[in-house]
C-alpha atoms as a PDB file:
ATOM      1  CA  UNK A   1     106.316  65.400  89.771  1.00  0.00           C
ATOM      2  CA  UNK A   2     109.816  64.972  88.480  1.00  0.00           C
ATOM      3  CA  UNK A   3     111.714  68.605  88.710  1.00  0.00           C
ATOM      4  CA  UNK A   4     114.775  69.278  86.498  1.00  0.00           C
ATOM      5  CA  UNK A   5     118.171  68.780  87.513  1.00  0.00           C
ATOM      6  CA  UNK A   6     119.200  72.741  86.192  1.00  0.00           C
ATOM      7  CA  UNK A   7     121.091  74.799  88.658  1.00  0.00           C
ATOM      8  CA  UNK A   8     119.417  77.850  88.148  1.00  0.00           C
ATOM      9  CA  UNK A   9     117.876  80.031  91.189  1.00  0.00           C
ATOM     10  CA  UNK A  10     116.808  82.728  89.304  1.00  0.00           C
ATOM     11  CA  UNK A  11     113.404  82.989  87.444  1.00  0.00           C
ATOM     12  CA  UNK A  12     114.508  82.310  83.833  1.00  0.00           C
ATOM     13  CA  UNK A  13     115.102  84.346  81.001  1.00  0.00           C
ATOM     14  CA  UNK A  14     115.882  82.545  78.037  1.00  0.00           C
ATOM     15  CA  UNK A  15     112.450  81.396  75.480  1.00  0.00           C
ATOM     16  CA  UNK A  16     112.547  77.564  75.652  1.00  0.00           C
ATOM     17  CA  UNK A  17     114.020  77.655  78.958  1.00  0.00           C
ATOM     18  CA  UNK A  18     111.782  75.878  81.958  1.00  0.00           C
ATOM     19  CA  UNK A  19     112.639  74.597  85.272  1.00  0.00           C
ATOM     20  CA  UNK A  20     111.014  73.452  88.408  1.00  0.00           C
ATOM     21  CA  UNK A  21     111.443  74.714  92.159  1.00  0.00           C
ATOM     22  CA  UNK A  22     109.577  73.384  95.152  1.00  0.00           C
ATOM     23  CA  UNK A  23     108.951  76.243  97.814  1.00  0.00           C
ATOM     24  CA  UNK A  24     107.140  74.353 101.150  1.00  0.00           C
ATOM     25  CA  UNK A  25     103.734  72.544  99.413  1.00  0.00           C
ATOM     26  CA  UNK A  26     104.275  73.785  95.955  1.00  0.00           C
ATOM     27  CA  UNK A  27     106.531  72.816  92.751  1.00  0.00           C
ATOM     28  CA  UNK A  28     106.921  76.278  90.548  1.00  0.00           C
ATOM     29  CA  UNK A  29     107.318  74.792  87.087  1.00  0.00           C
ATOM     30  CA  UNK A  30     108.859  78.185  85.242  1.00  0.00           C
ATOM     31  CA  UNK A  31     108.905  78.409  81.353  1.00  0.00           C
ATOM     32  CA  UNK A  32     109.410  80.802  79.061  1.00  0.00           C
ATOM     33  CA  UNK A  33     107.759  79.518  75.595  1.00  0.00           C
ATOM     34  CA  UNK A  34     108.948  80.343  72.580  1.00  0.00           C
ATOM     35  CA  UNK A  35     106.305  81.658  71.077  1.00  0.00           C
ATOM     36  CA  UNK A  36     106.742  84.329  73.775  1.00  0.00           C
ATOM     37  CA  UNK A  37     104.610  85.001  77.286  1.00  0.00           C
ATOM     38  CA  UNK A  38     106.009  83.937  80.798  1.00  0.00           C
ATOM     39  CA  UNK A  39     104.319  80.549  81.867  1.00  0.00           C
ATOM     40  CA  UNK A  40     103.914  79.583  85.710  1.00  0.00           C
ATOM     41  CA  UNK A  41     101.915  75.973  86.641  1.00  0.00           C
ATOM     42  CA  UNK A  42     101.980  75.561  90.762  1.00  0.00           C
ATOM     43  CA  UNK A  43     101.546  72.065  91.459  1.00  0.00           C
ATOM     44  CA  UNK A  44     101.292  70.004  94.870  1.00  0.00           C
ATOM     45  CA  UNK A  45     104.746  69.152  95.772  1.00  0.00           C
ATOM     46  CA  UNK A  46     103.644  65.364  96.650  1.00  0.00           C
ATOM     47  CA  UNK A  47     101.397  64.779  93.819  1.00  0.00           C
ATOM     48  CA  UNK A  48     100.374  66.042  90.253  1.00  0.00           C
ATOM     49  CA  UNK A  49      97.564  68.114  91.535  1.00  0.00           C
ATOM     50  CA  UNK A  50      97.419  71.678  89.614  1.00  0.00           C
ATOM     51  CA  UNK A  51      96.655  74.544  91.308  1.00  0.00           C
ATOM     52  CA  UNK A  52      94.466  76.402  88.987  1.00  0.00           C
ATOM     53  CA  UNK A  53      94.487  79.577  90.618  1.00  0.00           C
ATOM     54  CA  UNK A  54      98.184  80.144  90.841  1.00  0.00           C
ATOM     55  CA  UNK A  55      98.738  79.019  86.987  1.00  0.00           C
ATOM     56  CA  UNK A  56      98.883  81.226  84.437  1.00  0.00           C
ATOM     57  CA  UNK A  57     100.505  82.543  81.301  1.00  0.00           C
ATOM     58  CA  UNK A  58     101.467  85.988  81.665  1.00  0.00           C
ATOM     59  CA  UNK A  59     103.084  88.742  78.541  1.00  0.00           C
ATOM     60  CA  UNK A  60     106.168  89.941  80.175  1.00  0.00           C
ATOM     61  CA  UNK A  61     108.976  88.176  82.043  1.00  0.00           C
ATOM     62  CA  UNK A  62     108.772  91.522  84.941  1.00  0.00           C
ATOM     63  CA  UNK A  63     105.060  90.276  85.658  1.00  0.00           C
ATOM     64  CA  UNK A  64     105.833  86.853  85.775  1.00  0.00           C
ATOM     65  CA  UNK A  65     109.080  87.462  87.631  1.00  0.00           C
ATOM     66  CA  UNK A  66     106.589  89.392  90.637  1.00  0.00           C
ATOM     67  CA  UNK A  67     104.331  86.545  90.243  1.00  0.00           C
ATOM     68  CA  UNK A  68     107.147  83.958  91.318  1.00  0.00           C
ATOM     69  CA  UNK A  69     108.381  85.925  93.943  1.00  0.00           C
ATOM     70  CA  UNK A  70     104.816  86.107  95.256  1.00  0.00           C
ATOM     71  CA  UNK A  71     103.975  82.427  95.006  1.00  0.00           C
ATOM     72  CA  UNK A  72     107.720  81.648  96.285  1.00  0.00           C
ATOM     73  CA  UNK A  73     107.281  83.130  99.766  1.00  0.00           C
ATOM     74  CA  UNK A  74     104.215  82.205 100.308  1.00  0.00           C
ATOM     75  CA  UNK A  75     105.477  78.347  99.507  1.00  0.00           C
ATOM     76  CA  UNK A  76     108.197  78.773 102.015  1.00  0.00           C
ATOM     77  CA  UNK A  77     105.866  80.640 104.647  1.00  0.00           C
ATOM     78  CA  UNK A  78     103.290  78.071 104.365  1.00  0.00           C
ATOM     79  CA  UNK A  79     100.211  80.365 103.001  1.00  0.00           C
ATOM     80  CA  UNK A  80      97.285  78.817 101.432  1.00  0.00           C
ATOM     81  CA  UNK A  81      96.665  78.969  97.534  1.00  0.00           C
ATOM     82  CA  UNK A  82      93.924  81.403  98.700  1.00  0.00           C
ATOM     83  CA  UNK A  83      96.531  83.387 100.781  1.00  0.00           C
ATOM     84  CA  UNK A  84      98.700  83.261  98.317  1.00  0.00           C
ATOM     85  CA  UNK A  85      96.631  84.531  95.176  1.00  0.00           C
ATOM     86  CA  UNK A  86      95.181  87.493  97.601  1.00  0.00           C
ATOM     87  CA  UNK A  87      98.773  88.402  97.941  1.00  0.00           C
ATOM     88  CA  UNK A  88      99.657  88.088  94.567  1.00  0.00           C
ATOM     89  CA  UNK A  89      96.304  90.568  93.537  1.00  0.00           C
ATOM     90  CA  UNK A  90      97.919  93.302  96.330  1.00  0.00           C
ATOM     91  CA  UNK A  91     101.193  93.149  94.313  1.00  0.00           C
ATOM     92  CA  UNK A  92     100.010  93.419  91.141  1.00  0.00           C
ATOM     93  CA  UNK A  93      98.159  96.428  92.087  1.00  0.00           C
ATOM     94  CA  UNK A  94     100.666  98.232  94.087  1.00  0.00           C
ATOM     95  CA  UNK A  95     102.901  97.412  90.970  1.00  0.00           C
ATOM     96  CA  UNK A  96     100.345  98.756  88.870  1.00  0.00           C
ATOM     97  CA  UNK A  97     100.753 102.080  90.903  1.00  0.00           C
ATOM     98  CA  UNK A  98     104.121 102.169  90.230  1.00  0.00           C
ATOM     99  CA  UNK A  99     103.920 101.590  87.087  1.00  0.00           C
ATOM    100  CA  UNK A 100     101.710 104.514  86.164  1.00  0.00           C
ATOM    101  CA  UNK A 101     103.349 107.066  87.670  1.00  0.00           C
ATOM    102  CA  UNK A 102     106.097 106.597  85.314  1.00  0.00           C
ATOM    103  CA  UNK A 103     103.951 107.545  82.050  1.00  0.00           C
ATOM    104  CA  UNK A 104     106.165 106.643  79.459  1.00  0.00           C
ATOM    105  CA  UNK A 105     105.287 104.354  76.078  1.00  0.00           C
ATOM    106  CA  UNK A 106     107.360 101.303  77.545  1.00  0.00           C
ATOM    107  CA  UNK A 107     104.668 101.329  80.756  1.00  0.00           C
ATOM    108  CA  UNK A 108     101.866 101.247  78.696  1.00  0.00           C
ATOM    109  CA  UNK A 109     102.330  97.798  77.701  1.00  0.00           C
ATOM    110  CA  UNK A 110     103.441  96.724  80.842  1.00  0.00           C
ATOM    111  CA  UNK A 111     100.334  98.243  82.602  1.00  0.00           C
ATOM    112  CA  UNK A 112      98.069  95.676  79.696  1.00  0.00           C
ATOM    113  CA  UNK A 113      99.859  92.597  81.112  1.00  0.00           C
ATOM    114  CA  UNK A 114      99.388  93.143  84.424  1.00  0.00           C
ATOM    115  CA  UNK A 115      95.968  94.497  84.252  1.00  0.00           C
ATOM    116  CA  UNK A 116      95.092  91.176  82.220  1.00  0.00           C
ATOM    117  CA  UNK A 117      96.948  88.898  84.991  1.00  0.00           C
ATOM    118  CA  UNK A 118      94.896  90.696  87.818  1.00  0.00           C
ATOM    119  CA  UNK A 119      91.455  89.616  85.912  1.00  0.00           C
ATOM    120  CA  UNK A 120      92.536  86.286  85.625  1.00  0.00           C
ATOM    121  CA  UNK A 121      92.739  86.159  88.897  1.00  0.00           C
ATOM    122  CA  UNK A 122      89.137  86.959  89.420  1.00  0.00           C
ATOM    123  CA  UNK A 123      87.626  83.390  88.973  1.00  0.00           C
ATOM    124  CA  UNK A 124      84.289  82.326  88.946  1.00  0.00           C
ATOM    125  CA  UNK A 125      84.719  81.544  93.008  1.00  0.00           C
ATOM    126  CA  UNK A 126      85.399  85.120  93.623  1.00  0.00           C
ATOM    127  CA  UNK A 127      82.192  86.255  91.981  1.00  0.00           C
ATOM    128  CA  UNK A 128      79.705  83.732  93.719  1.00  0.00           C
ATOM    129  CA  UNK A 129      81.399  84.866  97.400  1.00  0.00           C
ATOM    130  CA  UNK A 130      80.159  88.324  96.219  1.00  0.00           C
ATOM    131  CA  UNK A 131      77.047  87.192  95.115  1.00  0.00           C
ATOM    132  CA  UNK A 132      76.782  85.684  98.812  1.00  0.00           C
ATOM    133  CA  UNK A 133      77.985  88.487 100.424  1.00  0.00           C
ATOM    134  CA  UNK A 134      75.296  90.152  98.771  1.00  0.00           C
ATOM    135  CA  UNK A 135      72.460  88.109  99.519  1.00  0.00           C
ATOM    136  CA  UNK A 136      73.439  88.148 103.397  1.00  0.00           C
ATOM    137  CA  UNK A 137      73.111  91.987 103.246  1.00  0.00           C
ATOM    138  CA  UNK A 138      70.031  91.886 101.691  1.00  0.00           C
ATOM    139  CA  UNK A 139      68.565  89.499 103.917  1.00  0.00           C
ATOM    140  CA  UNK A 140      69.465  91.913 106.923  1.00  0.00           C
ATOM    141  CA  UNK A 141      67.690  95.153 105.050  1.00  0.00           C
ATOM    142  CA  UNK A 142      65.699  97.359 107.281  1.00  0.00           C
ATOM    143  CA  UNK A 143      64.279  99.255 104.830  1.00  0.00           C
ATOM    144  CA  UNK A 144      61.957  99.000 102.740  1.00  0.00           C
ATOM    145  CA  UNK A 145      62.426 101.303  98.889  1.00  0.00           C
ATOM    146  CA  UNK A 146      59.629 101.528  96.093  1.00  0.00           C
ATOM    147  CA  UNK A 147      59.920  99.206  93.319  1.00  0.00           C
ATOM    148  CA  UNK A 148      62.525  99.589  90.808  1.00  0.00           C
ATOM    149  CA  UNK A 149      65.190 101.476  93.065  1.00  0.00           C
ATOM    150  CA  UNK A 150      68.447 100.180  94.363  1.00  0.00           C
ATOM    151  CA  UNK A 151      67.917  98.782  97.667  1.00  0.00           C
ATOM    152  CA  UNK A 152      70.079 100.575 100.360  1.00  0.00           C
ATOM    153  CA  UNK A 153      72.569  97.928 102.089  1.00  0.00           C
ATOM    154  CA  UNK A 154      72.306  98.518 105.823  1.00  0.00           C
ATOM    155  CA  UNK A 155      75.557  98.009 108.058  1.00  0.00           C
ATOM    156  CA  UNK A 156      77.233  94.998 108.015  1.00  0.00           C
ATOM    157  CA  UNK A 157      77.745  92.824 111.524  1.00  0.00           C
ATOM    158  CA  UNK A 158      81.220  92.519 110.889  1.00  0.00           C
ATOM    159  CA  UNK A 159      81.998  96.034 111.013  1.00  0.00           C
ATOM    160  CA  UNK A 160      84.006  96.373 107.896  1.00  0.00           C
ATOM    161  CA  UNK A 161      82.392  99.248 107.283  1.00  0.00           C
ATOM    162  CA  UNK A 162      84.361 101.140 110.271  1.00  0.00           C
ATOM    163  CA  UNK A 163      87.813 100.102 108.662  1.00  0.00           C
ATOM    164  CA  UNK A 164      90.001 103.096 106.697  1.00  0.00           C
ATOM    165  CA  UNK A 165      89.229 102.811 103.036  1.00  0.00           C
ATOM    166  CA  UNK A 166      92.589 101.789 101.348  1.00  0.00           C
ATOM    167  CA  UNK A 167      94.227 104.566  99.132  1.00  0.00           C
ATOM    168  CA  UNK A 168      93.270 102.436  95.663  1.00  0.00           C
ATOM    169  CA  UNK A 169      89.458 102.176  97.183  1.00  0.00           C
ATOM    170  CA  UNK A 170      89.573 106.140  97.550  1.00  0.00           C
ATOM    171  CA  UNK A 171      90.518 106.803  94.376  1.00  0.00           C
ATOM    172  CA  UNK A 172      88.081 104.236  92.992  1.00  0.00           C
ATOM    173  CA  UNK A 173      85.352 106.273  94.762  1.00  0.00           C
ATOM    174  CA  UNK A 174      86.746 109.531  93.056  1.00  0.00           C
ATOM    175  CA  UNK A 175      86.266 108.357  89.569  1.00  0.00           C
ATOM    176  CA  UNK A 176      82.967 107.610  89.709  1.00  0.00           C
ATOM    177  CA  UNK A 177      80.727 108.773  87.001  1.00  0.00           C
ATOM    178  CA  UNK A 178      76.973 109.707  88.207  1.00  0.00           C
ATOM    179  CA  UNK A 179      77.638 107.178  90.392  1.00  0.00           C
ATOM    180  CA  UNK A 180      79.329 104.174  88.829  1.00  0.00           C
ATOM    181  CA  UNK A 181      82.846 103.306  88.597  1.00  0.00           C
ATOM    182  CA  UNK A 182      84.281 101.826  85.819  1.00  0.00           C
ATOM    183  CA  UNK A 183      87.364  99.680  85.676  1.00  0.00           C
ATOM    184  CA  UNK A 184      90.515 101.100  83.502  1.00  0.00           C
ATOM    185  CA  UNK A 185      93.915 101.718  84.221  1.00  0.00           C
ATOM    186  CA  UNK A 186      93.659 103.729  87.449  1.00  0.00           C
ATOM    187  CA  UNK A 187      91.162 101.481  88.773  1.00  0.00           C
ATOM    188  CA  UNK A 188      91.688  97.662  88.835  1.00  0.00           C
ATOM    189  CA  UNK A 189      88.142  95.196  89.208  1.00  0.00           C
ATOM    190  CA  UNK A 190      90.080  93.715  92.188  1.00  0.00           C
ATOM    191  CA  UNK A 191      89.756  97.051  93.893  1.00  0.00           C
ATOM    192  CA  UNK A 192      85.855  97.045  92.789  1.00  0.00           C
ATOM    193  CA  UNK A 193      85.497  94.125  94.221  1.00  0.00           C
ATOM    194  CA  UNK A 194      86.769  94.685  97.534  1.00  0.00           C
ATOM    195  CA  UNK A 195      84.386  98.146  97.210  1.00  0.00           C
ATOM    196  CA  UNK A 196      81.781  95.262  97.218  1.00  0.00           C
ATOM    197  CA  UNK A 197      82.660  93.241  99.605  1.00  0.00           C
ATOM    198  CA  UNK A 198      82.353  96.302 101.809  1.00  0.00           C
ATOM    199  CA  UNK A 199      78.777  96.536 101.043  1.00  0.00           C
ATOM    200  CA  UNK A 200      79.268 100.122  99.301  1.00  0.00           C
ATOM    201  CA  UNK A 201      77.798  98.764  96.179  1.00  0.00           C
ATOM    202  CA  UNK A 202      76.822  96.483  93.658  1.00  0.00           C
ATOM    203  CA  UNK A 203      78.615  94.973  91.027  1.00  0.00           C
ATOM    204  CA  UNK A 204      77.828  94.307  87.437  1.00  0.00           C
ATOM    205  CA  UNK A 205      79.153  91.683  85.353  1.00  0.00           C
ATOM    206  CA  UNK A 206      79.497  90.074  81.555  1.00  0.00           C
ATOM    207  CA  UNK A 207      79.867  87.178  79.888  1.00  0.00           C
ATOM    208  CA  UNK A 208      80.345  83.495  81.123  1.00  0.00           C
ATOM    209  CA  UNK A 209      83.365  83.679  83.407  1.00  0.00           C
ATOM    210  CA  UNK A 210      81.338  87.056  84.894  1.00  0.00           C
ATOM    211  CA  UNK A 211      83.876  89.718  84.416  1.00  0.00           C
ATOM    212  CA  UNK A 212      83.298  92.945  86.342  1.00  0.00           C
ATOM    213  CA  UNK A 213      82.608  95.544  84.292  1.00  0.00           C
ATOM    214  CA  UNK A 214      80.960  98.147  86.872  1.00  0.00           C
ATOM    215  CA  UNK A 215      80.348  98.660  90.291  1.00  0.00           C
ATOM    216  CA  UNK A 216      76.978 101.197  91.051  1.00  0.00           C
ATOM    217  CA  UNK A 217      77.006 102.888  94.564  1.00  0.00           C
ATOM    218  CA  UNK A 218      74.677 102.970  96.711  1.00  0.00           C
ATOM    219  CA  UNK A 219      73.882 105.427  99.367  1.00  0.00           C
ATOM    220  CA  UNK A 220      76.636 104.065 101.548  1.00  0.00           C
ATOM    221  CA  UNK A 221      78.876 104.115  98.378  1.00  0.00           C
ATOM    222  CA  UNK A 222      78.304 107.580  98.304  1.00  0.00           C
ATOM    223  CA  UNK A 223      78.452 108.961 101.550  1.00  0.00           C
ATOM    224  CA  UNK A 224      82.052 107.192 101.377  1.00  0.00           C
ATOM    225  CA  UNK A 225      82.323 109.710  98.255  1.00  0.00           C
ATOM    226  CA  UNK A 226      81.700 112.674 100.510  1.00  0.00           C
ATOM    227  CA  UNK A 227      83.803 111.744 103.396  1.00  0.00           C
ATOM    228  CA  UNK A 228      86.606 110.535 101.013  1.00  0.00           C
ATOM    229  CA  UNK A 229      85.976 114.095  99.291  1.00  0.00           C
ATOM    230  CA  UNK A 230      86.624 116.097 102.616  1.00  0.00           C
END
């Protein structure tokens, strides 16, 4: 892939403006299009392969600006796409955070774009490793429940269970309404998910590309209520 002979080091800023960096594996092709947005397309650096996952089209430059930071490091630390988009998702919410607590009109907007970059990052892959998480649980149950209940997930043999809950996960578990926790802008579906993967309950999902749009506790999820609650 042929990058462009611009001096520039900094992300751009300019609509019509693109460039392309290489950063370890990865070329970081950079546009801003004029129709408006902040476009990122990682590509192999030998190669035309796309990397899906860490290509996206995001509303304001700030987001996009984290994003190529994100994806930049990781390129020069050698990290893994994988690695690299679970770093990006820890960003964005910790950004996210700090966004909030400011509470102002401006933040608002800012808090849509990244909320919408953090569920593009949940692909289809990310769903079917919970859905496989979740059969392995349920092939380890213990007990038994009558018919039309929510099975109980037992411990898991990793011991995930026995790790702190992070302070996003604890205030997941706060907002929970008769038991289900619904995604907005205090709670991000990454943060449900991870809820999931630590077998404290099960999530719920729409249309094709199965966007999370709940996550129902079970008696694990709320015992973590109580000792969250303490």
């Amino acid at each position: 892939m042929q990058q462009t002979t611009s001096a520039r080091t900094e992300p751009v800023t300019e609509p019509g403006e693109h460039y392309a960096r290489t950063y370890g594996q990865y070329t970081v092709v950079l546009s801003l299009p004029v129709d408006g947005g902040f476009a990122i397309n990682t590509y192999a650096a030998t190669g035309s392969h796309r990397y899906a996952e860490l290509s996206f089209t995001v509303g304001d430059a700030d987001t996009g600006n984290l994003a190529h930071r994100i994806i930049k490091t990781g390129g020069e630390q050698g990290v893994s796409p994988a690695g690299i988009r679970e770093a990006l998702t820890d960003a964005l919410v910790r950004e996210l955070h700090e966004v909030q607590a400011r509470r102002d009109a401006e933040s608002r907007t800012r808090i849509e774009h990244i909320n919408a970059l953090l569920d593009h990052l949940e692909s289809p892959a990310d769903t079917a490793k919970v859905a496989e998480l979740a059969e392995q649980v349920r092939r380890n149950l213990t007990d038994t429940v009558p018919a039309g209940q929510q099975p109980q997930i037992t411990r898991s043999r990793s011991g995930v269970e026995h790790k702190p809950l992070s302070v996003p996960m604890q205030r997941a578990l706060n907002a929970h309404v008769n038991g289900i926790v619904y995604p907005d802008t205090r709670v991000v579906r990454a943060t449900l998910r991870a809820l999931a993967g630590r077998g404290l309950g099960t999530l719920h999902f729409e249309g094709t590309r199965k966007r999370i749009v709940s996550l129902e506790l079970n008696k694990q999820g709320h015992n973590a209520v109580k000792a969250v609650a303490r």
